[in-house]
C-alpha atoms as a PDB file:
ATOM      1  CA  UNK A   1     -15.969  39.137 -14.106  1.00  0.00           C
ATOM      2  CA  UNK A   2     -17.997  36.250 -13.151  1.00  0.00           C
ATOM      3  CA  UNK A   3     -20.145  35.132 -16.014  1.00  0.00           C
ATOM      4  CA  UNK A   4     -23.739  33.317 -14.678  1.00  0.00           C
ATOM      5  CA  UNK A   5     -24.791  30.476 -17.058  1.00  0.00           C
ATOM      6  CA  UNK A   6     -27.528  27.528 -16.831  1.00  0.00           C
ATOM      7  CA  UNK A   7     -24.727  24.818 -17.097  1.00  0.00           C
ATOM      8  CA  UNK A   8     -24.999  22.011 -14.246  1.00  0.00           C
ATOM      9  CA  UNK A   9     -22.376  20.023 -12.982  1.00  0.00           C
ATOM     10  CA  UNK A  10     -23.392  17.183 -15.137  1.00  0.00           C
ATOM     11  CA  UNK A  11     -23.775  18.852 -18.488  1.00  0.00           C
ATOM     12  CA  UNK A  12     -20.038  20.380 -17.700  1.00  0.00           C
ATOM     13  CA  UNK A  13     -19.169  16.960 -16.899  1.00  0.00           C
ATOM     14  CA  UNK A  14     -20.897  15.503 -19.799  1.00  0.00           C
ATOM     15  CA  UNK A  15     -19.085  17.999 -22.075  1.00  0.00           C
ATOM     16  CA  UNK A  16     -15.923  17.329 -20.671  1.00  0.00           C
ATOM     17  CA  UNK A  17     -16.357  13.527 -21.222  1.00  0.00           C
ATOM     18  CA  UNK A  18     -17.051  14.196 -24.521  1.00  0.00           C
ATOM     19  CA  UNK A  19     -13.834  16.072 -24.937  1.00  0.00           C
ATOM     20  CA  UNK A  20     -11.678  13.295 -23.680  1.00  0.00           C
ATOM     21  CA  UNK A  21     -11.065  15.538 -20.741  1.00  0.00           C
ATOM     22  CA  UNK A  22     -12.029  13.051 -18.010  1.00  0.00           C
ATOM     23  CA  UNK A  23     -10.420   9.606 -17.981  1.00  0.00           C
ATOM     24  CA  UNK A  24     -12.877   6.957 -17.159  1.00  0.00           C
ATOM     25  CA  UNK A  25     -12.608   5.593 -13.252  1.00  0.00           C
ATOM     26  CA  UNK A  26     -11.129   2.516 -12.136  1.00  0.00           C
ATOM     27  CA  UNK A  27     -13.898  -0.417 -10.551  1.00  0.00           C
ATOM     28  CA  UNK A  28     -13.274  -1.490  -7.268  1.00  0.00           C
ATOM     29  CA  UNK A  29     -12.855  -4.882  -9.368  1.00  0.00           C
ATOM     30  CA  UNK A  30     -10.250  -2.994 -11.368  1.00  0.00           C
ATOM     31  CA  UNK A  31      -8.028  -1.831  -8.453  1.00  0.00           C
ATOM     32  CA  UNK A  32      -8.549  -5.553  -6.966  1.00  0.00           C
ATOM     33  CA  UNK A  33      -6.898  -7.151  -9.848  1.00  0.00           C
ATOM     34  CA  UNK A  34      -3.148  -6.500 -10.508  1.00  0.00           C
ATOM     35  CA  UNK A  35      -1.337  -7.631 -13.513  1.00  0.00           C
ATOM     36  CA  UNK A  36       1.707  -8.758 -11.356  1.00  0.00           C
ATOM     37  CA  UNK A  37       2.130 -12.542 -11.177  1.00  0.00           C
ATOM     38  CA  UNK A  38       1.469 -13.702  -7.679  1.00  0.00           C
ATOM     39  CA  UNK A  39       4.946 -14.969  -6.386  1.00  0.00           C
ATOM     40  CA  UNK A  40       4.351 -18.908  -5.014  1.00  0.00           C
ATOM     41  CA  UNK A  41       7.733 -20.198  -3.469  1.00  0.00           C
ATOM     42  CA  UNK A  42       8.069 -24.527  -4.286  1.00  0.00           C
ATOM     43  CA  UNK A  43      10.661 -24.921  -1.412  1.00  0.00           C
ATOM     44  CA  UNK A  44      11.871 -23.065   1.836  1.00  0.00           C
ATOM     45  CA  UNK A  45      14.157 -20.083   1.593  1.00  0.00           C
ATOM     46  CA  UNK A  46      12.695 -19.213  -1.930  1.00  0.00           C
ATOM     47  CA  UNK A  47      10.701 -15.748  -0.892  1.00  0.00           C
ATOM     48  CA  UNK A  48      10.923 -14.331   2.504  1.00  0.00           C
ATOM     49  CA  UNK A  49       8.397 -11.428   3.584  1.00  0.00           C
ATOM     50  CA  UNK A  50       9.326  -7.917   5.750  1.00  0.00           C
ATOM     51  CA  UNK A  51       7.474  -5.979   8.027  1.00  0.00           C
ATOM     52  CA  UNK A  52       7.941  -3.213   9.939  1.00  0.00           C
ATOM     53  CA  UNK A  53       4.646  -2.081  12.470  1.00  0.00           C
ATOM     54  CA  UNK A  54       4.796   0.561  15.567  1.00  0.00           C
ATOM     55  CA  UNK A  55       3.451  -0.585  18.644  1.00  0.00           C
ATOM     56  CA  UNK A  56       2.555   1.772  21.459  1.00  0.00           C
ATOM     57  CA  UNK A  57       4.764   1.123  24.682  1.00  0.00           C
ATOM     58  CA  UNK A  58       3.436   3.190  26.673  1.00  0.00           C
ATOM     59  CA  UNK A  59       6.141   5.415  28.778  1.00  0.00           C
ATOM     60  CA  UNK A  60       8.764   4.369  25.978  1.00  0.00           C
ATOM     61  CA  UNK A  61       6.092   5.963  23.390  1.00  0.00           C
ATOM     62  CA  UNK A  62       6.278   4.159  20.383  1.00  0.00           C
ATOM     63  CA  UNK A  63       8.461   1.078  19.431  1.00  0.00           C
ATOM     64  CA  UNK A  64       9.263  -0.426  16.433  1.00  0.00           C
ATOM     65  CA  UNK A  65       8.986  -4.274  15.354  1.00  0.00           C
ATOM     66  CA  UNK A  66      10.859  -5.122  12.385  1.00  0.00           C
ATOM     67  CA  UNK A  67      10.160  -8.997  11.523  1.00  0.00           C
ATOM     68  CA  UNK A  68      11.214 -11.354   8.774  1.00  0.00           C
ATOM     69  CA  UNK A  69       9.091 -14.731   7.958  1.00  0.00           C
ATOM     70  CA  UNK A  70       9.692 -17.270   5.163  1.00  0.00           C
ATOM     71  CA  UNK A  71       6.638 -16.853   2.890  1.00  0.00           C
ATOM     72  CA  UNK A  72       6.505 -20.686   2.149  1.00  0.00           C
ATOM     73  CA  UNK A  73       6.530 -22.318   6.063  1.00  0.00           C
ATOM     74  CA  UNK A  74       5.592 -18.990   7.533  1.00  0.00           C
ATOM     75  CA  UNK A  75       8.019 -19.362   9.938  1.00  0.00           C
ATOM     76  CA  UNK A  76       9.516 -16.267  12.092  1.00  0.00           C
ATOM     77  CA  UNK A  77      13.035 -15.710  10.467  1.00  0.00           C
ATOM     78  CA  UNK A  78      14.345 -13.076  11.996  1.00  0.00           C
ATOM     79  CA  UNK A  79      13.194 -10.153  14.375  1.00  0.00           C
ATOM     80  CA  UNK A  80      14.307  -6.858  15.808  1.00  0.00           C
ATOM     81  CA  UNK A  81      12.752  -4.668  18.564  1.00  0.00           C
ATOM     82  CA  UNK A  82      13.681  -0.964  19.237  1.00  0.00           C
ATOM     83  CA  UNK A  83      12.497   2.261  20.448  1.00  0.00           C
ATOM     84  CA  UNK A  84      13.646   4.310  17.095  1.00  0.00           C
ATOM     85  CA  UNK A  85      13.412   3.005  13.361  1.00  0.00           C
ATOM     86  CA  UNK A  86      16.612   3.143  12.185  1.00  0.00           C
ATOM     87  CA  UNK A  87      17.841   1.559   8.808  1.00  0.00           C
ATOM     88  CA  UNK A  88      20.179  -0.477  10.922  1.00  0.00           C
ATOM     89  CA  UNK A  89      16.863  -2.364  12.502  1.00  0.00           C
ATOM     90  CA  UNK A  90      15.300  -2.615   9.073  1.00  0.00           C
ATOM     91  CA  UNK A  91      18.905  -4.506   7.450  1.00  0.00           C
ATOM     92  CA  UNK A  92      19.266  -6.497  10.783  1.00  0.00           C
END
């Protein structure tokens, strides 16, 4: 049975507020800001960064380049380029 009313979306939404049915949204400020400490290596070796990104090859399809680089010289550690992402490329 489908009851008609004159309720609008806002006075449901109002109501619901009210209730402490809706949880206020986040700002865009809000989702910028993280309460982790940002990590700031003093020397080499200290914090080292991992990527892994797909690259289209064309008749091989797509590849995978796993990289490594030292957060603090940004310096290319390590790399590894295959045709399948296996957790053996991602350990290197």
């Amino acid at each position: 049975m489908i009851l008609e009313s004159n309720l609008s979306l806002k006075m449901v939404q109002r109501i619901c507020r009210r209730l402490g049915w809706i949880v206020p949204r986040k700002t865009k400020s809000d989702i910028i800001r993280s309460s982790r400490k940002v990590l700031r290596p003093a020397a080499p070796d200290q914090l080292w960064e991992a990527d892994m990104t797909h690259i289209w090859c064309g008749s091989d399809r797509w590849c995978y380049l796993f990289s490594v680089i030292d957060v603090f010289t940004r310096e290319w550690l390590g790399c590894a380029f295959d045709t399948s992402a296996t957790r053996h490329n991602a350990v290197m």
